[in-house]
PDB file of N, CA and C in Angstrom:
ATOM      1  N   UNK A   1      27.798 -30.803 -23.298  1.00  0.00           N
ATOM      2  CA  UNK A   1      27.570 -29.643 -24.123  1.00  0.00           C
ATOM      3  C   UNK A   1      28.032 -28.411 -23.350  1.00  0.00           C
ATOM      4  N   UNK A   2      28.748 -27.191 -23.996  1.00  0.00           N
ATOM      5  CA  UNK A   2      29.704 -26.347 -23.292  1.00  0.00           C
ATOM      6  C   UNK A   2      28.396 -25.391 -23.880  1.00  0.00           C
ATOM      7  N   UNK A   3      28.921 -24.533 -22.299  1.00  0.00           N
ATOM      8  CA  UNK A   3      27.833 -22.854 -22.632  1.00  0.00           C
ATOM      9  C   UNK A   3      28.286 -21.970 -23.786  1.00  0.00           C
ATOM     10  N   UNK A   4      27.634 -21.328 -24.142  1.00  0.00           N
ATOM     11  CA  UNK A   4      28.059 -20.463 -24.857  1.00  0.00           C
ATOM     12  C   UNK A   4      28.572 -19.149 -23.763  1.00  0.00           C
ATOM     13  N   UNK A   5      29.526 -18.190 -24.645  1.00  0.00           N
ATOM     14  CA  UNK A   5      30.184 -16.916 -24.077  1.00  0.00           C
ATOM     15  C   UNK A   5      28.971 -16.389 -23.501  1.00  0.00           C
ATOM     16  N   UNK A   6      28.023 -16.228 -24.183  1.00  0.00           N
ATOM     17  CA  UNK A   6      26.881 -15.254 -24.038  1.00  0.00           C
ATOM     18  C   UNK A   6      26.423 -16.097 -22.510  1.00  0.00           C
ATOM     19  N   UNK A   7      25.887 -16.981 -22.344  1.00  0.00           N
ATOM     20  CA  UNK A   7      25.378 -17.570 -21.417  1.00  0.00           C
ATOM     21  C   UNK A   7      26.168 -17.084 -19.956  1.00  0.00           C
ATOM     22  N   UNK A   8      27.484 -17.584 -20.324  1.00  0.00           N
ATOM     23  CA  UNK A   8      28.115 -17.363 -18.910  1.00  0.00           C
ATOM     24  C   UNK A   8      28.591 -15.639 -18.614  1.00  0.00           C
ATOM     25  N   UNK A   9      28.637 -15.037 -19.731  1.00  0.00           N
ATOM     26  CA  UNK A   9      28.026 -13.318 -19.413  1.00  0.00           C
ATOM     27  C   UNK A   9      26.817 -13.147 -18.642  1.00  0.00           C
ATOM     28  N   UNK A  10      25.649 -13.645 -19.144  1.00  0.00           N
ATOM     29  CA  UNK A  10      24.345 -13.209 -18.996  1.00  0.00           C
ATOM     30  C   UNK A  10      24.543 -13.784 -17.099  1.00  0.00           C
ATOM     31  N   UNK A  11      24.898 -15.045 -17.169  1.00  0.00           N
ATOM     32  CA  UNK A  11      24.928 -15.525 -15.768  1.00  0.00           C
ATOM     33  C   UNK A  11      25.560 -14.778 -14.472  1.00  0.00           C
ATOM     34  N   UNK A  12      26.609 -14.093 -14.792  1.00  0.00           N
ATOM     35  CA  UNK A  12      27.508 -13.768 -14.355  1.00  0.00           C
ATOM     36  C   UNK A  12      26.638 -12.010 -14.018  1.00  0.00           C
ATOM     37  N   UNK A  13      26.175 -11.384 -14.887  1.00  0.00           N
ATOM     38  CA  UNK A  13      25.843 -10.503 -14.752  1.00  0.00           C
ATOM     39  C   UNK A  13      24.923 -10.424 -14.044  1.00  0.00           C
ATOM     40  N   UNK A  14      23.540 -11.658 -13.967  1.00  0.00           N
ATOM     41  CA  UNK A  14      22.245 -11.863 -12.924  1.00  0.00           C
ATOM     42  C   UNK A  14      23.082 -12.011 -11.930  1.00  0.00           C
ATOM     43  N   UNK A  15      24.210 -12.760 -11.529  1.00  0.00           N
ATOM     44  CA  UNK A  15      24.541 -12.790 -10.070  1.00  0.00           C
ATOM     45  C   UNK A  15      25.135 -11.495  -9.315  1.00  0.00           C
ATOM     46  N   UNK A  16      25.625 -10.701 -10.179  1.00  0.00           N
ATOM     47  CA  UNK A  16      26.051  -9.606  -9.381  1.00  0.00           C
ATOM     48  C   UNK A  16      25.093  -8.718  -9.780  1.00  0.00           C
ATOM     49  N   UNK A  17      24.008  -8.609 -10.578  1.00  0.00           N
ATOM     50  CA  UNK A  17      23.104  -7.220 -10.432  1.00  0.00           C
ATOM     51  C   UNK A  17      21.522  -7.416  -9.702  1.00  0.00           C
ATOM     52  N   UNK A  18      21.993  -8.841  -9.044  1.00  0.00           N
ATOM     53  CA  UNK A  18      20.185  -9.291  -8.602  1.00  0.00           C
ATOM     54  C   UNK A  18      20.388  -8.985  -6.795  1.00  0.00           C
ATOM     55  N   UNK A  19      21.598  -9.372  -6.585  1.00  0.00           N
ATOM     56  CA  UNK A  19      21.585  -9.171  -4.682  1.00  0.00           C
ATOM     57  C   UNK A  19      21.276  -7.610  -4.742  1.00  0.00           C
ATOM     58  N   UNK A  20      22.434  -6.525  -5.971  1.00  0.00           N
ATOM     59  CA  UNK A  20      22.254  -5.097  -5.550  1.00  0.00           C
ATOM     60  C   UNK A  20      20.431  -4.303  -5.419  1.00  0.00           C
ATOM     61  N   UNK A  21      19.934  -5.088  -6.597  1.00  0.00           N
ATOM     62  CA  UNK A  21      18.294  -4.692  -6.972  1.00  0.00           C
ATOM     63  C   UNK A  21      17.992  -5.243  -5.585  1.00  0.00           C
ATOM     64  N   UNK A  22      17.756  -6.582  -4.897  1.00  0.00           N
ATOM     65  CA  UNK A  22      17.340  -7.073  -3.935  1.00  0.00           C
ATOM     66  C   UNK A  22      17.567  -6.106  -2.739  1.00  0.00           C
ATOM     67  N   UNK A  23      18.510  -5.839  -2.602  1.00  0.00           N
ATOM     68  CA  UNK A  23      19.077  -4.786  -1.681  1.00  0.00           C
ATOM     69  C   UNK A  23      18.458  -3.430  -1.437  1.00  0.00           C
ATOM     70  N   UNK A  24      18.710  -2.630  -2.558  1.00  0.00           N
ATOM     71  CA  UNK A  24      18.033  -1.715  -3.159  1.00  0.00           C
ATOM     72  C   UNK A  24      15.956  -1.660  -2.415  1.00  0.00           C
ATOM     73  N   UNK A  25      16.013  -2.384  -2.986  1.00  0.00           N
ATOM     74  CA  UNK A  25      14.011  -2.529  -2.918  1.00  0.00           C
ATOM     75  C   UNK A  25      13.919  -3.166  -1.020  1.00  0.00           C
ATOM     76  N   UNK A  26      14.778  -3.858  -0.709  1.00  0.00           N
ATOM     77  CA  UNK A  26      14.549  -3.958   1.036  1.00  0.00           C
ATOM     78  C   UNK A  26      14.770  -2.878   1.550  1.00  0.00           C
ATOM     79  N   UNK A  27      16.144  -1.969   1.566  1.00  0.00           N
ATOM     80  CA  UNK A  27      15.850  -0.957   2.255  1.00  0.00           C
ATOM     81  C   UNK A  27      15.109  -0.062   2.034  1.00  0.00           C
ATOM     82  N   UNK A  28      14.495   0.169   0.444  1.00  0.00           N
ATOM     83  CA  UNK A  28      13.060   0.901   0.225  1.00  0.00           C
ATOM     84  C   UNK A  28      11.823   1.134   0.897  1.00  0.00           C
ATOM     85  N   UNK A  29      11.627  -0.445   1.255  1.00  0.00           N
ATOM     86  CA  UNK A  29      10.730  -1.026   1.614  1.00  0.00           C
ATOM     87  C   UNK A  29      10.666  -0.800   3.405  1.00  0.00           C
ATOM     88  N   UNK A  30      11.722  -0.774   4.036  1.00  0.00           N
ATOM     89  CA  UNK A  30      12.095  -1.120   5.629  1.00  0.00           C
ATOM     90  C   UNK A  30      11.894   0.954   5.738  1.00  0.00           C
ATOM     91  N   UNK A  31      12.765   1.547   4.861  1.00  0.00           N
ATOM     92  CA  UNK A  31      12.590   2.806   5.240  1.00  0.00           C
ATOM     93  C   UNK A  31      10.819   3.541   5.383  1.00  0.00           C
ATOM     94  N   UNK A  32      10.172   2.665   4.235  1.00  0.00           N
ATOM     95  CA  UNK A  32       8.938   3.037   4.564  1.00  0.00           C
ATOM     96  C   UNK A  32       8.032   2.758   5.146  1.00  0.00           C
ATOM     97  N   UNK A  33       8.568   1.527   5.854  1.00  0.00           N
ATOM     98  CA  UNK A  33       8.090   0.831   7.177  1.00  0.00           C
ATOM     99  C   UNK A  33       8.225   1.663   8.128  1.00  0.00           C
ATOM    100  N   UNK A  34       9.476   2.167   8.120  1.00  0.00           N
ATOM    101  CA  UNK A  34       9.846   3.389   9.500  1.00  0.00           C
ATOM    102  C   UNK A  34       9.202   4.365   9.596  1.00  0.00           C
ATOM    103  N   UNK A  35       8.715   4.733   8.319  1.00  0.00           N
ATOM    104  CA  UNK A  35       8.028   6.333   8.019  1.00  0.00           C
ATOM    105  C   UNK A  35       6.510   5.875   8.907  1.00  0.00           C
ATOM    106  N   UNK A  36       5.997   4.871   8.646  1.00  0.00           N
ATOM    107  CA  UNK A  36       5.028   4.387   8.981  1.00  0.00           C
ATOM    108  C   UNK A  36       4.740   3.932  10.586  1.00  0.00           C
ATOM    109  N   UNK A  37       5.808   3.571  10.971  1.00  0.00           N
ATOM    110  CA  UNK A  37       5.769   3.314  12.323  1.00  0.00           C
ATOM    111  C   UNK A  37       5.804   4.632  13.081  1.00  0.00           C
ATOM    112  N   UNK A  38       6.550   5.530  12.615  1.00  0.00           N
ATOM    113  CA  UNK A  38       6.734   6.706  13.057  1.00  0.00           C
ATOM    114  C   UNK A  38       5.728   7.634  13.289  1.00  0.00           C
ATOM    115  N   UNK A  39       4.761   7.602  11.994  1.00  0.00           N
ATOM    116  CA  UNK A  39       3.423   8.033  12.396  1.00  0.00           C
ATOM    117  C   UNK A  39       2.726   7.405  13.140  1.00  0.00           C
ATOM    118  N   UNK A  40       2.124   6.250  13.179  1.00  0.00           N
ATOM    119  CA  UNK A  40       1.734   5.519  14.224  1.00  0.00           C
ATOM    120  C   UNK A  40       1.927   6.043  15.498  1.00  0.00           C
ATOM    121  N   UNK A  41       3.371   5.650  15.763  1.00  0.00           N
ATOM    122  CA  UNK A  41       3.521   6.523  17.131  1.00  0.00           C
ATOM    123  C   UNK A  41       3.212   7.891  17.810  1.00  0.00           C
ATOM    124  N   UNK A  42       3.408   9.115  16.929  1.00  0.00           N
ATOM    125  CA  UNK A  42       3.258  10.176  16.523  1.00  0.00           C
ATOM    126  C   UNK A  42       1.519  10.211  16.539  1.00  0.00           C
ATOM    127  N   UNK A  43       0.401   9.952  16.063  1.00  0.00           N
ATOM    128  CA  UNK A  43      -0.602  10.259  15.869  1.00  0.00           C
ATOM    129  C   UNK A  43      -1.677   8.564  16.519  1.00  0.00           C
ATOM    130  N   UNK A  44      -1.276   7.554  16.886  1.00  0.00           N
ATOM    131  CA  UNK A  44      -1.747   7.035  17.302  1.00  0.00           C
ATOM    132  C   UNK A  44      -2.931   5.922  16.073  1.00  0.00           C
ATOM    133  N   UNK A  45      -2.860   6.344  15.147  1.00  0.00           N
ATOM    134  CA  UNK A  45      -3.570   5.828  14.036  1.00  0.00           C
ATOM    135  C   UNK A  45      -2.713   6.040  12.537  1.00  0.00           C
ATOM    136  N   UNK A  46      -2.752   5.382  11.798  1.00  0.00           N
ATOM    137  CA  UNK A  46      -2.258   5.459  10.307  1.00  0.00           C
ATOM    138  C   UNK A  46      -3.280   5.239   9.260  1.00  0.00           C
ATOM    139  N   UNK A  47      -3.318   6.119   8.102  1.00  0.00           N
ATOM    140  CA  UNK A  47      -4.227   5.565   7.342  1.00  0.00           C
ATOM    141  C   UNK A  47      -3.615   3.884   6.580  1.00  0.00           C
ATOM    142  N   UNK A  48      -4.787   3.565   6.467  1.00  0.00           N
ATOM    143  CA  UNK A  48      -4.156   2.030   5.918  1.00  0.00           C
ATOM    144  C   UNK A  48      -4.483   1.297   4.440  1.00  0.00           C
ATOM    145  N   UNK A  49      -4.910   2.548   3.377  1.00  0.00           N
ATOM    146  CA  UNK A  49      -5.284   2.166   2.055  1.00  0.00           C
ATOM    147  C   UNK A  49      -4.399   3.909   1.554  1.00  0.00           C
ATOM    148  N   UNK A  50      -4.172   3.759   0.162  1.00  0.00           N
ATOM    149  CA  UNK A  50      -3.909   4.774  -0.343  1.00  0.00           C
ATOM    150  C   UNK A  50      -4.851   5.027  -1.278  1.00  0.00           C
ATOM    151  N   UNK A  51      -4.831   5.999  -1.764  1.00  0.00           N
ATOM    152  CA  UNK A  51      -6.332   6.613  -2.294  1.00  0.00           C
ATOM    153  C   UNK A  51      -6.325   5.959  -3.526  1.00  0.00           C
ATOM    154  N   UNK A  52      -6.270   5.025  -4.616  1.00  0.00           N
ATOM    155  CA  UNK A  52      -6.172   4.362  -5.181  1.00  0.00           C
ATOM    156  C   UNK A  52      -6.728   2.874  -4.713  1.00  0.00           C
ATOM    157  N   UNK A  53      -6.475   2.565  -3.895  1.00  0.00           N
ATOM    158  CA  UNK A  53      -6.873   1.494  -2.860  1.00  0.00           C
ATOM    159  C   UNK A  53      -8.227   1.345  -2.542  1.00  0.00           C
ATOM    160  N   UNK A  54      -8.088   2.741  -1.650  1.00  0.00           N
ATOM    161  CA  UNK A  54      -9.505   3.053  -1.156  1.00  0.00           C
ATOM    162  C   UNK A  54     -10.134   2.671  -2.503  1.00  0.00           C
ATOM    163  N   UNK A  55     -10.526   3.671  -3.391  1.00  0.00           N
ATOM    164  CA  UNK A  55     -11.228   3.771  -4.742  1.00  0.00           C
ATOM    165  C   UNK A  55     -11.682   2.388  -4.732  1.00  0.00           C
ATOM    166  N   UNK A  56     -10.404   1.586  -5.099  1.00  0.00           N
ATOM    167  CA  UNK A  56     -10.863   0.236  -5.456  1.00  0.00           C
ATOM    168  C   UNK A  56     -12.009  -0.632  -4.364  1.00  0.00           C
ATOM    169  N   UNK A  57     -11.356  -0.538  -3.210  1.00  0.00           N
ATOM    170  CA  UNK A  57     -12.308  -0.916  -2.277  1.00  0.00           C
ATOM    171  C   UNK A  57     -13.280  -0.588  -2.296  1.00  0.00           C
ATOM    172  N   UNK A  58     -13.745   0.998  -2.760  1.00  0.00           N
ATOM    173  CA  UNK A  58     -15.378   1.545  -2.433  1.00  0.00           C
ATOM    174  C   UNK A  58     -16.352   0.735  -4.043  1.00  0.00           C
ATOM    175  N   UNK A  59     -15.131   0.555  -5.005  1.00  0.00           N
ATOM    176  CA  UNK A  59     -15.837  -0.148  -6.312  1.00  0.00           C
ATOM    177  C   UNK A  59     -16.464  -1.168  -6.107  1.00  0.00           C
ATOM    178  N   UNK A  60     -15.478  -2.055  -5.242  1.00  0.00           N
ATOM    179  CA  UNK A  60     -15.951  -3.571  -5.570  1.00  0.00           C
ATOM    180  C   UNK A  60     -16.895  -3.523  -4.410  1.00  0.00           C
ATOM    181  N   UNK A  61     -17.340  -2.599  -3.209  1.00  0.00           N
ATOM    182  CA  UNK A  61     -18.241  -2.921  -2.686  1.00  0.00           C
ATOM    183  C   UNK A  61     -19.380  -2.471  -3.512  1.00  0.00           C
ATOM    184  N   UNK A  62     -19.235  -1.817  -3.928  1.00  0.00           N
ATOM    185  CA  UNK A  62     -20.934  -1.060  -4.663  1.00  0.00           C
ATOM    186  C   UNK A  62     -20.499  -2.149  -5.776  1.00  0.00           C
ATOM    187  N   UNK A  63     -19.927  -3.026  -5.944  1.00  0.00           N
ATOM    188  CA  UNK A  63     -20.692  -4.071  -7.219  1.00  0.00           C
ATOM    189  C   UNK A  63     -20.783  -5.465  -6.640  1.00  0.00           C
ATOM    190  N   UNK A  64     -19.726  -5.602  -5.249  1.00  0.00           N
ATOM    191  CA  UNK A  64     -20.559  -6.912  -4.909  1.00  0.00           C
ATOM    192  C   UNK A  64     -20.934  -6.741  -3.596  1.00  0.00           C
ATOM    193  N   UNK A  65     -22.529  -6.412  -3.440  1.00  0.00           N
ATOM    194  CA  UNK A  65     -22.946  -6.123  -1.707  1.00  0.00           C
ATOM    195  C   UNK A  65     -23.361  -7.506  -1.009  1.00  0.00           C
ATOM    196  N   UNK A  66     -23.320  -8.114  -1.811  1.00  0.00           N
ATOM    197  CA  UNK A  66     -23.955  -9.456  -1.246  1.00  0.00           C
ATOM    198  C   UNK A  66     -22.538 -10.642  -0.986  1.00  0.00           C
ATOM    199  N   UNK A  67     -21.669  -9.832  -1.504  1.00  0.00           N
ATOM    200  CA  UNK A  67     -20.531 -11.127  -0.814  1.00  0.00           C
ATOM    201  C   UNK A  67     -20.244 -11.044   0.848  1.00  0.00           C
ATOM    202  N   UNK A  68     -19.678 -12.272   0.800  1.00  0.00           N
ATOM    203  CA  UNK A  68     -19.939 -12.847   2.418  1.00  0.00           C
ATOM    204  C   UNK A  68     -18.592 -11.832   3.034  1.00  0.00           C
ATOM    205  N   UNK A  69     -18.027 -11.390   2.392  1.00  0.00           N
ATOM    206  CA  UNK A  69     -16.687 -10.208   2.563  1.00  0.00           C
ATOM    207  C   UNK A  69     -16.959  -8.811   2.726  1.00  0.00           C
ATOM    208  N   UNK A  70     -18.087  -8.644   2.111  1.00  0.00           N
ATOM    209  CA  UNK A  70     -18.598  -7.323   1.971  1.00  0.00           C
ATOM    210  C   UNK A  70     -18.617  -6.374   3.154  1.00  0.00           C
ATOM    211  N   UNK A  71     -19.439  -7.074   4.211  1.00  0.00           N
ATOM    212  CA  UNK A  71     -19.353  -6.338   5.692  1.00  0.00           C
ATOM    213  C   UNK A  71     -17.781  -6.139   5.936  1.00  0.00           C
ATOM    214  N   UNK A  72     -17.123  -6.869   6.287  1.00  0.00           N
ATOM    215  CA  UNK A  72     -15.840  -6.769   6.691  1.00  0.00           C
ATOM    216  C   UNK A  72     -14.889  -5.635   5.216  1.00  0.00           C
ATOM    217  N   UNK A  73     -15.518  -5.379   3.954  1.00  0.00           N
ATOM    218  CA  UNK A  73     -14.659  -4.625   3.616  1.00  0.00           C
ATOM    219  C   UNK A  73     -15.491  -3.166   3.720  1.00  0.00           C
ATOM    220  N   UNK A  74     -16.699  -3.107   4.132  1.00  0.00           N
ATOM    221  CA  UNK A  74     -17.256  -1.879   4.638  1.00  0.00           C
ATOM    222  C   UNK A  74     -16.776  -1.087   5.700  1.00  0.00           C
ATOM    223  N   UNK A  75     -16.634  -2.338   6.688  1.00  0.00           N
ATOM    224  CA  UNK A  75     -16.121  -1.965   8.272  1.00  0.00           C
ATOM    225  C   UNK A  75     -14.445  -1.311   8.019  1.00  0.00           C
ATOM    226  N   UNK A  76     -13.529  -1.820   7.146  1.00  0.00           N
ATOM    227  CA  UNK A  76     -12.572  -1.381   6.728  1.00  0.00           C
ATOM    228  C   UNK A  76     -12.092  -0.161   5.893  1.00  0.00           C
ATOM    229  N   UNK A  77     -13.256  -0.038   5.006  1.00  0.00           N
ATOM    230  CA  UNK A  77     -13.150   1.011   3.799  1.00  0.00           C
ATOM    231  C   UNK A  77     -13.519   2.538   5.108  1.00  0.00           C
ATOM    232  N   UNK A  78     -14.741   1.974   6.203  1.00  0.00           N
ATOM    233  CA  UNK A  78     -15.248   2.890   7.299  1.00  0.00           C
ATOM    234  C   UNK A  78     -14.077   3.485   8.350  1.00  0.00           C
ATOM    235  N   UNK A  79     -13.071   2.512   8.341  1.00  0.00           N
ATOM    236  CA  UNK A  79     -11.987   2.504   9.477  1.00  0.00           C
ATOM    237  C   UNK A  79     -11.498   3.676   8.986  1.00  0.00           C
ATOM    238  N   UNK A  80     -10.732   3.313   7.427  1.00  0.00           N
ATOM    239  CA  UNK A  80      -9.648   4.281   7.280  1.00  0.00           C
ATOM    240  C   UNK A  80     -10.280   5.455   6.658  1.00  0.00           C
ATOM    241  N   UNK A  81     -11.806   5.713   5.991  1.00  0.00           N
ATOM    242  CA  UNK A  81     -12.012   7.012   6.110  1.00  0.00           C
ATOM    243  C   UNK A  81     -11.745   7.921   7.406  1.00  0.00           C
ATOM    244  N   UNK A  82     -12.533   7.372   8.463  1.00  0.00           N
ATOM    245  CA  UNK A  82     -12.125   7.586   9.924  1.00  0.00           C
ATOM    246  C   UNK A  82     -11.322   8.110  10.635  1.00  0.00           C
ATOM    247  N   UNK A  83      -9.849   7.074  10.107  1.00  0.00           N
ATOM    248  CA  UNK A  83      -8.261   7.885  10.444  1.00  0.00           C
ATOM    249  C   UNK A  83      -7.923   8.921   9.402  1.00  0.00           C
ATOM    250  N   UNK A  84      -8.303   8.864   8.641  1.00  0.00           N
ATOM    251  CA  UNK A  84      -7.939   9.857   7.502  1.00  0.00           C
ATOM    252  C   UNK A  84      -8.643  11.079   8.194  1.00  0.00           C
ATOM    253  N   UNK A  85      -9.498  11.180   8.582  1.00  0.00           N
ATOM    254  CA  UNK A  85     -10.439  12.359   8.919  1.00  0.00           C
ATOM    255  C   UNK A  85      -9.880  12.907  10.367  1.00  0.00           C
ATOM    256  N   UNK A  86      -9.449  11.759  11.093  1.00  0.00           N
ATOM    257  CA  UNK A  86      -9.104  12.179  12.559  1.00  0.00           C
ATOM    258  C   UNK A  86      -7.329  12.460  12.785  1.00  0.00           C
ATOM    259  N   UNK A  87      -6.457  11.905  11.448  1.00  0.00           N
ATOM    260  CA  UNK A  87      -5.192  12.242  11.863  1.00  0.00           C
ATOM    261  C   UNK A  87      -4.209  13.465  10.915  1.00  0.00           C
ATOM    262  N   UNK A  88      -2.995  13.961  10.994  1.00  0.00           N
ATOM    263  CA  UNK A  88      -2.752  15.503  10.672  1.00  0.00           C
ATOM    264  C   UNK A  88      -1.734  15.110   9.645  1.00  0.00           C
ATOM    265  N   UNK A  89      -1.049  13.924   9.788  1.00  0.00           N
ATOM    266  CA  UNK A  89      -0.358  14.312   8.176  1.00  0.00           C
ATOM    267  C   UNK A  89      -0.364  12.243   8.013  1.00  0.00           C
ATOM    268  N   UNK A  90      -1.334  11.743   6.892  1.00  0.00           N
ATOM    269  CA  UNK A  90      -1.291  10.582   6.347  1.00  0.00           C
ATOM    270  C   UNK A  90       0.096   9.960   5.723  1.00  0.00           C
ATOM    271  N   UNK A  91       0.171   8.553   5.733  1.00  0.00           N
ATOM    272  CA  UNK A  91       1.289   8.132   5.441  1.00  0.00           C
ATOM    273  C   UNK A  91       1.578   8.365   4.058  1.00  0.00           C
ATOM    274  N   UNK A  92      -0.111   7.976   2.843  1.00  0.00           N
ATOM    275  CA  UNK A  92       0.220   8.095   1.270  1.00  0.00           C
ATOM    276  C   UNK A  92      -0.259   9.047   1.165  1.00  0.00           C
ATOM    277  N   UNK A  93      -0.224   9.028  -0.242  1.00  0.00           N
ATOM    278  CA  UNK A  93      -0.317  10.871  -1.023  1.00  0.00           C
ATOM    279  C   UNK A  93      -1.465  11.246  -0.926  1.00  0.00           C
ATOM    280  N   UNK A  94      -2.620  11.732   0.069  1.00  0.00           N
ATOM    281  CA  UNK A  94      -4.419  12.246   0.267  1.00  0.00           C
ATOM    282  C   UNK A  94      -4.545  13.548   0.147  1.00  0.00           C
ATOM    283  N   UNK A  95      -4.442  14.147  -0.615  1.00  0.00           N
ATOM    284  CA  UNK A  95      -4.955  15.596  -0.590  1.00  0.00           C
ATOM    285  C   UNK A  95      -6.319  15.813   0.201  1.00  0.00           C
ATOM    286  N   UNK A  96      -5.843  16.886   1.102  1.00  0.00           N
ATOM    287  CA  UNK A  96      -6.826  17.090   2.156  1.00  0.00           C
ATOM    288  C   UNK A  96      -8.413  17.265   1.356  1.00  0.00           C
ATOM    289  N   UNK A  97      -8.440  17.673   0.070  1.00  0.00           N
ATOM    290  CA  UNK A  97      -9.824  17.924  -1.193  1.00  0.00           C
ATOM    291  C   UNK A  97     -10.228  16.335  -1.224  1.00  0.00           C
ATOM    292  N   UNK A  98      -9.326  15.400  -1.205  1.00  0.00           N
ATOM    293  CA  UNK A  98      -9.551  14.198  -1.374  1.00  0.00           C
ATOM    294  C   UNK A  98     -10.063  13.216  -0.109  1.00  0.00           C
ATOM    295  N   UNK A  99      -9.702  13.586   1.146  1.00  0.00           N
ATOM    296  CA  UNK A  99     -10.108  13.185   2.131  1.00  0.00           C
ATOM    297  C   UNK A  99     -11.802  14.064   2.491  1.00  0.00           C
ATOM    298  N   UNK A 100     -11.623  15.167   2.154  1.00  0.00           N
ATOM    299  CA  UNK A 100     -12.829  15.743   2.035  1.00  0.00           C
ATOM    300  C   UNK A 100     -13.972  15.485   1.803  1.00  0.00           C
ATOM    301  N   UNK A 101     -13.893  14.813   0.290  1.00  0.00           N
ATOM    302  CA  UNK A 101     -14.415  14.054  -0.507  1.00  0.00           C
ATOM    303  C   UNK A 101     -14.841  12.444  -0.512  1.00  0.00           C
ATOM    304  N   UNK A 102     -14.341  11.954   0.901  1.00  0.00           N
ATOM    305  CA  UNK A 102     -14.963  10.764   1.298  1.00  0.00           C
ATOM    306  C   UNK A 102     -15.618  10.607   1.664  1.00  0.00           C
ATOM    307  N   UNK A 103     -16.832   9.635   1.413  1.00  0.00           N
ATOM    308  CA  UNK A 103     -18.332   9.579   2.493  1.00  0.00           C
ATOM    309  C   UNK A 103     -18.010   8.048   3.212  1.00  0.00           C
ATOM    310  N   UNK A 104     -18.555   7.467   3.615  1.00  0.00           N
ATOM    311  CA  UNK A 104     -18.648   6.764   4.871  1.00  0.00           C
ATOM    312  C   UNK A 104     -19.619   5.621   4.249  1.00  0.00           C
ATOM    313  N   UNK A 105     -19.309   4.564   3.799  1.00  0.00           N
ATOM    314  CA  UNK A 105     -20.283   3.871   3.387  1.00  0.00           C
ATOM    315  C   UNK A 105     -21.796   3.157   4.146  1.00  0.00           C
ATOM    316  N   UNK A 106     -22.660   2.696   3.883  1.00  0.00           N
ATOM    317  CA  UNK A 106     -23.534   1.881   5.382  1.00  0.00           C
ATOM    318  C   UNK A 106     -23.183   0.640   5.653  1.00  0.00           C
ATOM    319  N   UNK A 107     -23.021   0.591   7.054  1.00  0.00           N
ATOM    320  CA  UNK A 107     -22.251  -1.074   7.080  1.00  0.00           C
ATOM    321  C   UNK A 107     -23.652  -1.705   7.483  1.00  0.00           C
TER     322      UNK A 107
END
């Protein structure tokens, strides 16, 4: 059974527009690795949730305190308030009102 036109278009077109996307999104990805390492070096700490993140993290602890994870995502959610508070320019988007606005959970 022979392909249809359409098929060997469609094929033809995933092979040359999937390496460029692939491409595309690695060096995205590697450049913001650099941005990241860079602070690191630079300030000695990085924040390591983005405020979206965080959020989520501070949710699911105030709804599950009794999971066996819980400590360890306290001690974490505690870390990066921490660096957020102690370093001068964060890797994601924190408005200093927003770092402000973090409390410190009880571990």
């Amino acid at each position: 059974m022979a392909l249809s036109t359409l098929t060997w278009v469609s094929m033809l077109v995933s092979l040359l527009l999937l390496p460029g996307v692939a491409a595309a999104v690695l060096v995205r990805s590697l450049r913001t690795e650099e941005r990241k390492l860079a602070l690191l070096r630079e300030q000695d700490d990085v924040d390591s949730y983005s405020p979206r993140a965080l959020s989520d993290l501070r949710e699911w602890i105030r709804a599950n305190p009794d999971d066996p994870y819980a400590p360890i995502a306290r001690r974490r959610y505690n870390e990066c308030v921490r660096s957020l508070r102690a370093i001068d320019e964060p890797h994601y988007d924190w408005s200093d009102e927003q770092i402000a606005r973090l409390e410190l959970v009880d571990e």
